[in-house]
C-alpha atoms as a PDB file:
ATOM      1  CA  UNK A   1     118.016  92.084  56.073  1.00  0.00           C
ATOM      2  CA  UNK A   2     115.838  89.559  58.388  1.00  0.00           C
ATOM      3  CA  UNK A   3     116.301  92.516  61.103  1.00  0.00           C
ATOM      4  CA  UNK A   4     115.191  95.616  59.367  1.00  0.00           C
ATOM      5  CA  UNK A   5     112.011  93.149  58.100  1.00  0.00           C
ATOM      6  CA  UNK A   6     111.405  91.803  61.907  1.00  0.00           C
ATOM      7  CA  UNK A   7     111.309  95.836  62.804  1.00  0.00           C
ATOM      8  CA  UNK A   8     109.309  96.882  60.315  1.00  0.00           C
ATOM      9  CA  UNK A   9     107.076  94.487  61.109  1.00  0.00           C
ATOM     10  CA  UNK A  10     106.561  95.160  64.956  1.00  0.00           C
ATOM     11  CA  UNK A  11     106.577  98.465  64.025  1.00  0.00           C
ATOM     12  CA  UNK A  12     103.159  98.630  62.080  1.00  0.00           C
ATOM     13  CA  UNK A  13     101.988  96.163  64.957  1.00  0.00           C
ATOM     14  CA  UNK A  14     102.721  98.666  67.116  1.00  0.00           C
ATOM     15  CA  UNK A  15     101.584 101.352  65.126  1.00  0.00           C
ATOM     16  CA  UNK A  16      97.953  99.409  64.393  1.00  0.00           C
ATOM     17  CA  UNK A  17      97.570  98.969  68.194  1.00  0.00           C
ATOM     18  CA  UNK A  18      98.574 102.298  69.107  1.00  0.00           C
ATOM     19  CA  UNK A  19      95.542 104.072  66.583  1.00  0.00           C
ATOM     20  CA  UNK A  20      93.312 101.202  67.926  1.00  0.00           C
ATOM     21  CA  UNK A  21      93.785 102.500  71.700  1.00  0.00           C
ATOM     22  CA  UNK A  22      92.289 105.505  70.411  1.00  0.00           C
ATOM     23  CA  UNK A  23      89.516 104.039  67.842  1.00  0.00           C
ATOM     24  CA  UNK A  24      88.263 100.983  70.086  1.00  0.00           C
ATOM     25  CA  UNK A  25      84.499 101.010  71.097  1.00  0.00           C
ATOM     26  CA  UNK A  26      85.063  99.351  74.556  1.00  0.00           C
ATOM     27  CA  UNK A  27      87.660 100.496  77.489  1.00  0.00           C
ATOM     28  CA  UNK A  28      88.522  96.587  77.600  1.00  0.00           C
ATOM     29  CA  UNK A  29      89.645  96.245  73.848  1.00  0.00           C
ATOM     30  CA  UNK A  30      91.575  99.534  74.415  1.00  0.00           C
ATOM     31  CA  UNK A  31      93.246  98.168  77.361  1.00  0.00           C
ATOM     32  CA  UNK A  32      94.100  95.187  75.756  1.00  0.00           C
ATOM     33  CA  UNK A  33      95.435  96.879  72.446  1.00  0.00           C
ATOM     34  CA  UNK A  34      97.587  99.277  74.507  1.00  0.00           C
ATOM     35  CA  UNK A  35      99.167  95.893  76.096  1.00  0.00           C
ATOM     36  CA  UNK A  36      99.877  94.777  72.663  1.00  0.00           C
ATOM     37  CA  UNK A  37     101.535  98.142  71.768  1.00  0.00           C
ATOM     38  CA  UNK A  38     103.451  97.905  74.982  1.00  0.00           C
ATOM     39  CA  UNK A  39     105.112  94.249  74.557  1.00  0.00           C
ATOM     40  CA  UNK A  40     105.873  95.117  70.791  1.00  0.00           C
ATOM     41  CA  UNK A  41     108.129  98.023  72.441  1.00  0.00           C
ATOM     42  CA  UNK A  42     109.859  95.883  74.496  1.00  0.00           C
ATOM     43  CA  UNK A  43     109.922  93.587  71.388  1.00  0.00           C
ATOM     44  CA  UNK A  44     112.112  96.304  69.875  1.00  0.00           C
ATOM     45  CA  UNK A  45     114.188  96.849  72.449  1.00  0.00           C
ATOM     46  CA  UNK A  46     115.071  93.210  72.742  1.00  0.00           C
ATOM     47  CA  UNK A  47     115.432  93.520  68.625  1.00  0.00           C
ATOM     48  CA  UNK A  48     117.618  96.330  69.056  1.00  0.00           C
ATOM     49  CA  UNK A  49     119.981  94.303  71.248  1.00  0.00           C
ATOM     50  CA  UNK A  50     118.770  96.076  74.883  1.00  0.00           C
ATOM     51  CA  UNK A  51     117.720  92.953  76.201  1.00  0.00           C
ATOM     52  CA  UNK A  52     117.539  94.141  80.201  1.00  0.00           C
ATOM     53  CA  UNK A  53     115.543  97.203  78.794  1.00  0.00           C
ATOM     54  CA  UNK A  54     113.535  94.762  76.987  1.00  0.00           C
ATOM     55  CA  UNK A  55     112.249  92.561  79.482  1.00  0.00           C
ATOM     56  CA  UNK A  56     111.982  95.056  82.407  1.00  0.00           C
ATOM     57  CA  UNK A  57     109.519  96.703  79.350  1.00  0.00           C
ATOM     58  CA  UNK A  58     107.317  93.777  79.299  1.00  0.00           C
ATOM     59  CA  UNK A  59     107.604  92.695  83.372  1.00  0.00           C
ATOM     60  CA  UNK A  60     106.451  96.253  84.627  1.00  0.00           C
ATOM     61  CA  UNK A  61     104.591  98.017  81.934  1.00  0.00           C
ATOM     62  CA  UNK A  62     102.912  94.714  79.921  1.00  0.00           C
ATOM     63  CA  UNK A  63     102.778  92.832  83.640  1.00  0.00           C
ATOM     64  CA  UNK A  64     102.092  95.439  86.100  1.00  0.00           C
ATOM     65  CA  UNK A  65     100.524  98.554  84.503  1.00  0.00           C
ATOM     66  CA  UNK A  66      98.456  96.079  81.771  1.00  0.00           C
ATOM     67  CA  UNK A  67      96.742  94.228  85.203  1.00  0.00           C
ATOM     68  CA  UNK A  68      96.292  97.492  86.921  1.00  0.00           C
ATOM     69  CA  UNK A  69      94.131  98.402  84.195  1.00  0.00           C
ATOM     70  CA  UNK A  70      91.909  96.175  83.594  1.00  0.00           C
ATOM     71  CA  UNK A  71      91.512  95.417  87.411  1.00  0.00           C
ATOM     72  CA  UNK A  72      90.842  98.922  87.450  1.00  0.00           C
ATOM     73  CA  UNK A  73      88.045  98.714  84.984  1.00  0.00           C
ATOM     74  CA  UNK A  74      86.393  95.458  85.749  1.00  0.00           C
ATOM     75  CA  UNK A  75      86.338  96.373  89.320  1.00  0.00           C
ATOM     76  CA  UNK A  76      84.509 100.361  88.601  1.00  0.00           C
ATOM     77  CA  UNK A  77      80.804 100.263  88.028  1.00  0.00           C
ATOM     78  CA  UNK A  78      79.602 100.667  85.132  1.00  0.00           C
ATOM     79  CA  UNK A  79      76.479 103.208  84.339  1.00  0.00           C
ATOM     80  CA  UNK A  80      73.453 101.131  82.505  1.00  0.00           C
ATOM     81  CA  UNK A  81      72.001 104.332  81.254  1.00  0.00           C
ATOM     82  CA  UNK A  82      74.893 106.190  79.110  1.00  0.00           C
END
């Protein structure tokens, strides 16, 4: 019982980050949010007894792929008149 309510509560926090990747005024927020949506995948697979799969989730796509984006945007200008 504690399991299905630990799932179905990632899942709406991973289903509230994923629609605010797409609805977030700033590239930053977005970034950050689609982070979030990331780790509470891995969160599921480690809830869904894959722990490897898991962790490997959150080391290369919440770890690598999260800091290549935002290094990515901090480090591109950004255009003062749009």
């Amino acid at each position: 019982m504690l399991d299905m309510l630990m799932f179905g509560v990632i899942a709406l926090a991973i289903l509230f980050c994923s629609v605010m990747v797409v609805l977030a005024p700033d590239i930053v927020h977005a970034a950050f949010y689609l982070m979030g949506s990331l780790f509470g995948v891995g969160a599921l697979y480690i809830l869904l007894y894959a722990p490897l799969l898991g962790i490997m989730q959150i080391l290369v796509y919440v770890g690598g792929i999260g800091v290549l984006i935002l290094f990515a945007i901090m480090l591109t200008g950004r255009d003062e008149n749009v």
